[in-house]
C-alpha atoms as a PDB file:
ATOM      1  CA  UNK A   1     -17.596 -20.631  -0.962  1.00  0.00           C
ATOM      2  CA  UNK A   2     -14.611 -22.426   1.195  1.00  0.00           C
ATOM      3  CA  UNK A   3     -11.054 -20.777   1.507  1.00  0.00           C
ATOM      4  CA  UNK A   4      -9.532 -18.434  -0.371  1.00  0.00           C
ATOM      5  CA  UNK A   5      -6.040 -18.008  -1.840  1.00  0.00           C
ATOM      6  CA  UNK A   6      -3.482 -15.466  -1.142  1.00  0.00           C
ATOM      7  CA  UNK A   7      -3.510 -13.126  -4.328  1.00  0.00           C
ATOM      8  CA  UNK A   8      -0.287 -10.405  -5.254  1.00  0.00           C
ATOM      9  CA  UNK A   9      -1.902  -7.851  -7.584  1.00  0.00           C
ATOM     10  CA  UNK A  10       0.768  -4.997  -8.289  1.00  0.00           C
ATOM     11  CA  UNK A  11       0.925  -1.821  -9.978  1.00  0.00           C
ATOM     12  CA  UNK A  12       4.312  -0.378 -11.865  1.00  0.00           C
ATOM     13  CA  UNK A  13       4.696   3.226 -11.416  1.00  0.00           C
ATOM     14  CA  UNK A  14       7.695   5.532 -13.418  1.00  0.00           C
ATOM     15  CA  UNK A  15       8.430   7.787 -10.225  1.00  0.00           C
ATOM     16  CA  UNK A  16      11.270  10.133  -9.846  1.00  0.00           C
ATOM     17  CA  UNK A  17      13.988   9.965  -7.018  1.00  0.00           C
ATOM     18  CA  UNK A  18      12.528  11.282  -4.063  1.00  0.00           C
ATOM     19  CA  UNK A  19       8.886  12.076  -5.554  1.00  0.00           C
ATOM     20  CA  UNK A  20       5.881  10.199  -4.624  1.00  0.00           C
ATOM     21  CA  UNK A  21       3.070   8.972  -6.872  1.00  0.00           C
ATOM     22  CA  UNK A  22      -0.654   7.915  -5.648  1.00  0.00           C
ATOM     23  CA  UNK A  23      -1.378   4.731  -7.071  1.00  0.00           C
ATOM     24  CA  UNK A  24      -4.360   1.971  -7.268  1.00  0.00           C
ATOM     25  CA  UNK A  25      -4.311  -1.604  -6.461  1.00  0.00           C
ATOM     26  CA  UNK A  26      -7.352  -3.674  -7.087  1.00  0.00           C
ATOM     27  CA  UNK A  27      -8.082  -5.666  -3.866  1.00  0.00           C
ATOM     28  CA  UNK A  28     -11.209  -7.322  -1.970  1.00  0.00           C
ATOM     29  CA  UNK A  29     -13.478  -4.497  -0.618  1.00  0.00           C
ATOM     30  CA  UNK A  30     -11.736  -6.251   2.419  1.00  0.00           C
ATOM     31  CA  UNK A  31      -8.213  -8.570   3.055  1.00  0.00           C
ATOM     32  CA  UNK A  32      -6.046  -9.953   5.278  1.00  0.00           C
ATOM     33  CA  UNK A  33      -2.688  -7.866   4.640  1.00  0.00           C
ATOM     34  CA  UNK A  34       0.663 -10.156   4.697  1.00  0.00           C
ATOM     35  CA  UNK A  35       3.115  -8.981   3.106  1.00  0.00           C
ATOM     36  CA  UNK A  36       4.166  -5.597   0.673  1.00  0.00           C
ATOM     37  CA  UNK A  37       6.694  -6.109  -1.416  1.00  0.00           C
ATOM     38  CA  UNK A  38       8.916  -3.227  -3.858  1.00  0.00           C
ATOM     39  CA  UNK A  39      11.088  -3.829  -6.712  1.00  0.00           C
ATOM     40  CA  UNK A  40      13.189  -1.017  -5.643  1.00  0.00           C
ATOM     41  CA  UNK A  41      13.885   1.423  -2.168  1.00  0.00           C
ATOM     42  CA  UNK A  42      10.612   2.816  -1.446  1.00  0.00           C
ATOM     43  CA  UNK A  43       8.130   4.272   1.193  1.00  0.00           C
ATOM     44  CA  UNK A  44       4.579   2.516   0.481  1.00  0.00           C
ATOM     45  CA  UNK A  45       1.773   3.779   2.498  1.00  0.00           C
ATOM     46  CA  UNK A  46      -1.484   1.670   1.843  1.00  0.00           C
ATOM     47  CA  UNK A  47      -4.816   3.229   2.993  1.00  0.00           C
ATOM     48  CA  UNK A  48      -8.205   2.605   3.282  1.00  0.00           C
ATOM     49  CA  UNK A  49      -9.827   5.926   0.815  1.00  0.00           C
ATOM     50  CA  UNK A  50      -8.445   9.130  -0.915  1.00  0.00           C
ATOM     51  CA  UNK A  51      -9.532  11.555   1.669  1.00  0.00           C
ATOM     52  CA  UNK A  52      -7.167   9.507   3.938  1.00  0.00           C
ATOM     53  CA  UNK A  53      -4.366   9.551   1.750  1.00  0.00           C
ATOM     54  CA  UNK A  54      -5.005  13.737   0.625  1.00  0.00           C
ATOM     55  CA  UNK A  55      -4.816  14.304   4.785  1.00  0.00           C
ATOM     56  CA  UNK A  56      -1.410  12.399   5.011  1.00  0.00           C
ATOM     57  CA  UNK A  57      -0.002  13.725   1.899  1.00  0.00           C
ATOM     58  CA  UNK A  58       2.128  15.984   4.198  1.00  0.00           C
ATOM     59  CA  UNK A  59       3.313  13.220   7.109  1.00  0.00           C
ATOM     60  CA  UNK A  60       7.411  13.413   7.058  1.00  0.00           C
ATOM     61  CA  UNK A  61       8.528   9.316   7.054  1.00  0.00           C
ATOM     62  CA  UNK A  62       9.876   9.632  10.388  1.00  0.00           C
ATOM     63  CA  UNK A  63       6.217  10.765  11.681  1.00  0.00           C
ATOM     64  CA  UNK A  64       4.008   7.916  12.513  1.00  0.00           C
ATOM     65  CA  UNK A  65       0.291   8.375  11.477  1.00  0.00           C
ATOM     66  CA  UNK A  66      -1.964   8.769  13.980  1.00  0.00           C
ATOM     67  CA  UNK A  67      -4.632   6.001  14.769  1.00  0.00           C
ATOM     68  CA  UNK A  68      -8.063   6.248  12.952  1.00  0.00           C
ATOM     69  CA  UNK A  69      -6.159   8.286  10.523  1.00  0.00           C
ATOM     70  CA  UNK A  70      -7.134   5.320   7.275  1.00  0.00           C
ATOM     71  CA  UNK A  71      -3.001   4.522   7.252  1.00  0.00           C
ATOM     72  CA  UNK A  72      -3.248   0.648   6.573  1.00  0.00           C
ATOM     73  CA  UNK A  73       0.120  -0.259   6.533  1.00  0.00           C
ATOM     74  CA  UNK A  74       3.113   1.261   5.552  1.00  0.00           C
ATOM     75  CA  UNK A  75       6.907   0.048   5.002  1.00  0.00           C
ATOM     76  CA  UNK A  76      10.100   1.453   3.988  1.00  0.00           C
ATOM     77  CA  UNK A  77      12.640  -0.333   2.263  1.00  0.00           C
ATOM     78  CA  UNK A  78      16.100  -0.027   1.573  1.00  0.00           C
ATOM     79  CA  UNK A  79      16.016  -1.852  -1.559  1.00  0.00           C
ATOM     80  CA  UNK A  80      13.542  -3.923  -3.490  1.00  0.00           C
ATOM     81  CA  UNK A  81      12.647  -5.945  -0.638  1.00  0.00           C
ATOM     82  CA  UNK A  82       9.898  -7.797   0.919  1.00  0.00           C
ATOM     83  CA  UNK A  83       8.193  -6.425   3.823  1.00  0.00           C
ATOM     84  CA  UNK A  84       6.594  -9.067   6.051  1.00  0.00           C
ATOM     85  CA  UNK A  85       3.132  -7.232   7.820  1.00  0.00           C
ATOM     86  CA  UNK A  86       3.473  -8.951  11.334  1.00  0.00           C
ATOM     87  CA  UNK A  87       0.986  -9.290  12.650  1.00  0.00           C
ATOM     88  CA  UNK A  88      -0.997  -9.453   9.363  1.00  0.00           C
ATOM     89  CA  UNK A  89      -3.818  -6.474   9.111  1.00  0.00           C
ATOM     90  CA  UNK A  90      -7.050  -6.086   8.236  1.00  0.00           C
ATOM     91  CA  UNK A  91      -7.789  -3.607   5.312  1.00  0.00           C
ATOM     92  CA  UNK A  92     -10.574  -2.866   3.824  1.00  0.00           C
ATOM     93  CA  UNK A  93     -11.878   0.298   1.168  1.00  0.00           C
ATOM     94  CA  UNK A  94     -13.884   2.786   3.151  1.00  0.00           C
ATOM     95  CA  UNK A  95     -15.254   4.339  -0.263  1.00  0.00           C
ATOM     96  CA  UNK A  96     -19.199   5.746   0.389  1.00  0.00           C
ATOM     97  CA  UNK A  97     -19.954   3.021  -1.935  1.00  0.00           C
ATOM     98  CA  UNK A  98     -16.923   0.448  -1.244  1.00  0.00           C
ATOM     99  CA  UNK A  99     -14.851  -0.755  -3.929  1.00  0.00           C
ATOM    100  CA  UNK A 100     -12.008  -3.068  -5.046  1.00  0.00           C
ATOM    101  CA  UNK A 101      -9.446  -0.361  -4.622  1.00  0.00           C
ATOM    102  CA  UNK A 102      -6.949  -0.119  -2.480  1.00  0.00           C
ATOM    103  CA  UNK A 103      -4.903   3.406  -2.554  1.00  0.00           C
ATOM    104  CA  UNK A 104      -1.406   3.373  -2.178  1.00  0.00           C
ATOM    105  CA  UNK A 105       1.689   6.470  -2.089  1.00  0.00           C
ATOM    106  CA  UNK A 106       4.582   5.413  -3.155  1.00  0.00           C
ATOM    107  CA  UNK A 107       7.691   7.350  -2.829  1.00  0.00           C
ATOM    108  CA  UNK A 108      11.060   6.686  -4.810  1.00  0.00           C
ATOM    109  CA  UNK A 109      13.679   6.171  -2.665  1.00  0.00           C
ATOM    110  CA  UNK A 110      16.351   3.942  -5.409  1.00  0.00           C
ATOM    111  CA  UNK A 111      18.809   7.560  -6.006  1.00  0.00           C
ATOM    112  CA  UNK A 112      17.584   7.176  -9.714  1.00  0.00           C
ATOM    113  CA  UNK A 113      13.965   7.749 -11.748  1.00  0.00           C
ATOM    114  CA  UNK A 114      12.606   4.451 -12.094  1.00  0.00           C
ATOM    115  CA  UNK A 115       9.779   1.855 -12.486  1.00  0.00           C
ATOM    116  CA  UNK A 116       8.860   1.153  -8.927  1.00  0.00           C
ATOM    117  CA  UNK A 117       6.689  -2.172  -8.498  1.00  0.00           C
ATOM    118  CA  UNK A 118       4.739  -2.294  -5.652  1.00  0.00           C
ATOM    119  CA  UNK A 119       2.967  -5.995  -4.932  1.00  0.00           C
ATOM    120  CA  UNK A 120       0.602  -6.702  -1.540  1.00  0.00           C
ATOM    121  CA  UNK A 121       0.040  -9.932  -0.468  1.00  0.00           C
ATOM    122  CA  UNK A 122      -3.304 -10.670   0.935  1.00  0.00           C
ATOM    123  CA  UNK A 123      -6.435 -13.067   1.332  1.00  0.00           C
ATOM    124  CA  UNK A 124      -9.878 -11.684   0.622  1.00  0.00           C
ATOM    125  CA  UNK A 125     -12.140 -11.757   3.857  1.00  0.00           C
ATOM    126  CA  UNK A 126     -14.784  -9.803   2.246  1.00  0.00           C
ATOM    127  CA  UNK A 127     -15.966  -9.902  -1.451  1.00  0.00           C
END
């Protein structure tokens, strides 16, 4: 009913230098993607199910995922930064049964263990 509001869920992660941790973010089964933002150096890959995110687990970060492959968006940062998503992107769960999560990897990248926060910035399109 009428226009919604951007929203910036995030999830806080302890991670290791160098290591990568699969997280959840609860979104609309579907969103307009903005903007990801980090609270320290990271590589966040956002993606639309698990099975998409299993099949990746292996990509290198100077390998760009191939299309259809359920890669989102990703950005890498060289400090806690915000990542504008130009132009914005659709996302959406592909779940059998969709749900409000959206499945992230997130890979340390500060030189130190720490709590990585990881924030999208998004509309819902789809409830």
């Amino acid at each position: 009913a009428g226009l919604q509001s951007r929203t910036t869920p995030s999830v806080t992660q302890s991670i290791a230098n160098g290591a990568s941790a699969n997280v959840s973010i609860t979104t609309p089964k579907g969103y307009a993607l903005y903007k990801i933002q980090t609270s320290h150096a990271a590589w966040v890959t956002v993606y639309t199910d698990t099975t998409a995110r299993t099949q990746d687990a292996s990509r290198s970060e100077s390998t760009d995922p191939l299309p259809g492959s359920g890669v989102i968006a990703e950005v890498i940062t060289s400090d806690g930064a915000t990542q504008l998503i130009t132009p914005g992107t659709i996302g959406w769960n592909n779940d059998g049964t969709p749900s409000t999560n959206a499945y992230v990897k997130v890979v340390n990248k500060s030189g130190n263990t720490a709590d990585v926060v990881v924030t999208l910035h998004f509309v819902a399109v789809e409830a």
